[in-house]
Protein backbone atom coordinates (compact mmCIF):
# COMPACT_ATOMS: atom_id res chain seq x y z
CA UNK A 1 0.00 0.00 0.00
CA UNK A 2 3.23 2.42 0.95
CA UNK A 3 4.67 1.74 -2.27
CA UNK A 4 1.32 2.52 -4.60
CA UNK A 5 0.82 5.73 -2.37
CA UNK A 6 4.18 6.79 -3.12
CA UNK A 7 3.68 6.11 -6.98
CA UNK A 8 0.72 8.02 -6.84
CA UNK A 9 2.53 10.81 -5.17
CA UNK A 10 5.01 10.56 -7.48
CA UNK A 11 2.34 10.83 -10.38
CA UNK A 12 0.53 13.71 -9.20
CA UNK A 13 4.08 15.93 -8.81
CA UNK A 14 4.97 15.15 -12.58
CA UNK A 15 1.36 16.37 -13.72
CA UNK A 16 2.02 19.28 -11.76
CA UNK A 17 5.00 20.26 -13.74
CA UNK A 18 3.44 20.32 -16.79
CA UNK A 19 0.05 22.27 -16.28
CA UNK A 20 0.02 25.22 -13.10
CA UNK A 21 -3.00 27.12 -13.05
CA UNK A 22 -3.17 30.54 -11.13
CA UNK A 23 -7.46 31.59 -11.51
CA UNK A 24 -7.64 31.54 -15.44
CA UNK A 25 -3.76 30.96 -15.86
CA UNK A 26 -2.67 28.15 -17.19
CA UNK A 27 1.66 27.34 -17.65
CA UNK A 28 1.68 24.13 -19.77
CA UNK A 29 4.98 22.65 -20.46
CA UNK A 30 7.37 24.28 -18.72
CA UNK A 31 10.96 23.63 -19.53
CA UNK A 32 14.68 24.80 -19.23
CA UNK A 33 17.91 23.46 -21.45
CA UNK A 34 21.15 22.12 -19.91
CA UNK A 35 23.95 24.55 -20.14
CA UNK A 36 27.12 23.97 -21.18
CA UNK A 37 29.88 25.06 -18.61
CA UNK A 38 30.94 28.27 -19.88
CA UNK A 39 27.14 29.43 -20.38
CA UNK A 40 27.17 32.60 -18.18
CA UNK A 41 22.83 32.41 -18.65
CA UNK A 42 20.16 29.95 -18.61
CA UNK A 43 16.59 30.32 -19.95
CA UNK A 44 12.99 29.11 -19.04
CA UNK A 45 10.58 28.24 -21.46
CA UNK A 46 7.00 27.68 -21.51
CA UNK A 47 3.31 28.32 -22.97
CA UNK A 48 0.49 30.43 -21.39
CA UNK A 49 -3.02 30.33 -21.59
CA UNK A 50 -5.23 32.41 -20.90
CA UNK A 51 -8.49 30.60 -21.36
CA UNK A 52 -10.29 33.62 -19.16
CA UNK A 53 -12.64 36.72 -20.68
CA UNK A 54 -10.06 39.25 -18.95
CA UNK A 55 -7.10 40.19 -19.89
CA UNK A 56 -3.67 39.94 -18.26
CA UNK A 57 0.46 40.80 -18.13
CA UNK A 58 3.42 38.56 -17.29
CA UNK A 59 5.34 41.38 -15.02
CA UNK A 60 7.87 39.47 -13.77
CA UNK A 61 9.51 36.14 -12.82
CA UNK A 62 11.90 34.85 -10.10
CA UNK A 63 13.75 31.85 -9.05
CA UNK A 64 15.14 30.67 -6.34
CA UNK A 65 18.36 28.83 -8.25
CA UNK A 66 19.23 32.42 -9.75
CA UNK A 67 20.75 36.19 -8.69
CA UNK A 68 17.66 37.46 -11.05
CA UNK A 69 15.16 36.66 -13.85
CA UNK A 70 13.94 39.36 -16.90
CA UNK A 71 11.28 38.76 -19.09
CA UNK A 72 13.31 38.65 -22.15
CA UNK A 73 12.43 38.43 -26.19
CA UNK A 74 14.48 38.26 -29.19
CA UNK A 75 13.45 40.86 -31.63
CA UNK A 76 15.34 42.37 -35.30
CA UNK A 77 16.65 45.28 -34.94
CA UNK A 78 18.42 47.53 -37.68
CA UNK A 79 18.39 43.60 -39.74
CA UNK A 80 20.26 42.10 -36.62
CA UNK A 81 18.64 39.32 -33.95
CA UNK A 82 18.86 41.19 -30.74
CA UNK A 83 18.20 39.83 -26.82
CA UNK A 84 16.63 42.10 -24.93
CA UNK A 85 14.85 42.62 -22.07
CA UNK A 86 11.00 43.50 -22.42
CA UNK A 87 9.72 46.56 -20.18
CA UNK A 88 6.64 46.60 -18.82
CA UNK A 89 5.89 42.94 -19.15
CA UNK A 90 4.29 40.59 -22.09
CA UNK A 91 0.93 40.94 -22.43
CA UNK A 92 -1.43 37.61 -22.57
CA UNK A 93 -5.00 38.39 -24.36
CA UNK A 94 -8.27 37.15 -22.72
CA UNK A 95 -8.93 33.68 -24.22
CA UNK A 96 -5.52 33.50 -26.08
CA UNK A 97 -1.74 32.70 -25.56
CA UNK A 98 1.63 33.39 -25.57
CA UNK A 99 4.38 30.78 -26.29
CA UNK A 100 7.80 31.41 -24.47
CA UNK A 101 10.62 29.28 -26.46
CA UNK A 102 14.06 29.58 -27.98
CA UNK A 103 14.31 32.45 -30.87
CA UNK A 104 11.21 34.20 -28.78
CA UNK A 105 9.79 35.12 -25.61
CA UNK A 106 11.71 33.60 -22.60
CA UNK A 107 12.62 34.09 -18.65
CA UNK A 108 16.38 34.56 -18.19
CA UNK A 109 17.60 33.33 -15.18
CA UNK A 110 21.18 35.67 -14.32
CA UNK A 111 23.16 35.27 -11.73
CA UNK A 112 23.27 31.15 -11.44
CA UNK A 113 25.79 29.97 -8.56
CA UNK A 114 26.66 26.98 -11.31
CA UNK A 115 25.19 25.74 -14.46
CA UNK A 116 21.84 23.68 -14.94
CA UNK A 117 22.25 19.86 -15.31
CA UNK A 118 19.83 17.49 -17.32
CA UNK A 119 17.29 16.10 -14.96
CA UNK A 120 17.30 18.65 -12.34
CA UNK A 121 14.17 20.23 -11.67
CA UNK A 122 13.42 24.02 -9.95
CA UNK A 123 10.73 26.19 -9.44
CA UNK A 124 9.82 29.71 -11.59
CA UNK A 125 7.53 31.98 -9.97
CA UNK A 126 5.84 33.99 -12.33
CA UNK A 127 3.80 37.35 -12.02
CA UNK A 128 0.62 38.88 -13.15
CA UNK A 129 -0.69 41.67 -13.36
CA UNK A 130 -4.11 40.96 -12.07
CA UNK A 131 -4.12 37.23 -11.70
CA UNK A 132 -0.84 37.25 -9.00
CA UNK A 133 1.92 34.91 -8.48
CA UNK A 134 2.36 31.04 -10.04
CA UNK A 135 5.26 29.14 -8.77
CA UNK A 136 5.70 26.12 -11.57
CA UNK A 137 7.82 23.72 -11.58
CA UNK A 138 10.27 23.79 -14.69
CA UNK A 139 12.54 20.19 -15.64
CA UNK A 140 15.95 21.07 -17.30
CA UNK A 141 15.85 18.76 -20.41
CA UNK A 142 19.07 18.28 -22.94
CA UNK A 143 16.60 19.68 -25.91
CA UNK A 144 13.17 20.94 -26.53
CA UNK A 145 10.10 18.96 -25.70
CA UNK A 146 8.86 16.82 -28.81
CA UNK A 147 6.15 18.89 -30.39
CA UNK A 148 3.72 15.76 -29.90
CA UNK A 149 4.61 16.35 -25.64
CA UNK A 150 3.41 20.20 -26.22
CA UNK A 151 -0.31 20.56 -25.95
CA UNK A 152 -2.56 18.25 -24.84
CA UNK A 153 -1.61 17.90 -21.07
CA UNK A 154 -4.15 19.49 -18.53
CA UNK A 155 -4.50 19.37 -15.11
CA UNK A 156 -3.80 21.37 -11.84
C-alpha cells in the first residue's frame, strides 16, 4: 500500500509540472535546457493560456536557483537578432496565448551559482498583473520537448 501511495505521489508531482494554473492561468509545459559550462545564462521556457474573458500581463519572474530573472524576447533590430529585455511585461489576451521558447519570448535566469544539469528540476515563480503569483515547476531537459509532448496535457 506504501509503495502505490508513493507512486501516486510521485504521479501527481509530474502532472504538476506540466500544467500550473493561477485563476484563469494556465503554464503548460514548462521547460529549461542544460547549459554547457561556460554558459554565463540559462533560460525558461513555456506556454500560457489564458483561457479567461479578462485580460492579463506577465510582469515578472523569479527563481530561487538564480541572482535574477527578466522577461526577455528576441526581436530584429536595424536587420540584426537582438536579446533584450521587455519593459513593462508581455501581455497575454483574454482567451488566447503566448508561447515562451528559444528564438522568442523567454525568462532569463542571471546570476546562477553553477550551471543547470539534465534532470534537475526548480521552481519559476511567475507574475501577473491581475491574476498574482504562479510558482511552476520547470525540468531542465538536454533539448526541446517533442512537439507531440506540447499541448494536450491538462491538469492542476
Amino acid at each position: 500500500m506504501l509503495k502505490f501511495q508513493r507512486a501516486l505521489l510521485g504521479a501527481a508531482l509530474c502532472l504538476s509540472s506540466v500544467v500550473a494554473q493561477a485563476q484563469d492561468i494556465q503554464v503548460e509545459q514548462p521547460w529549461s535546457r542544460a547549459m554547457p559550462p561556460t554558459a554565463p545564462a540559462a533560460a525558461a521556457y513555456f506556454v500560457l493560456h489564458n483561457p479567461g474573458n479578462q485580460a492579463d500581463r506577465l510582469i515578472g519572474a523569479s527563481a530561487p536557483i538564480s541572482g535574477r530573472a527578466e522577461l526577455h524576447e528576441h526581436a530584429h533590430v536595424g536587420g540584426v537578432m537582438q536579446m533584450r529585455e521587455v519593459a513593462g511585461g508581455i501581455p497575454l489576451p483574454a482567451g488566447g496565448q503566448v508561447s515562451f521558447q528559444p528564438g522568442g519570448y523567454h525568462v532569463m535566469l542571471l546570476e546562477l551559482p553553477r550551471q543547470l544539469k539534465e534532470g534537475e528540476h526548480f521552481p519559476l515563480t511567475l507574475r501577473f498583473e491581475k491574476a498574482g503569483e504562479l510558482r511552476v515547476e520547470v525540468p531542465v531537459l538536454r533539448m526541446a520537448p517533442a512537439p507531440a509532448m506540447q499541448g494536450g496535457h491538462r491538469g492542476h
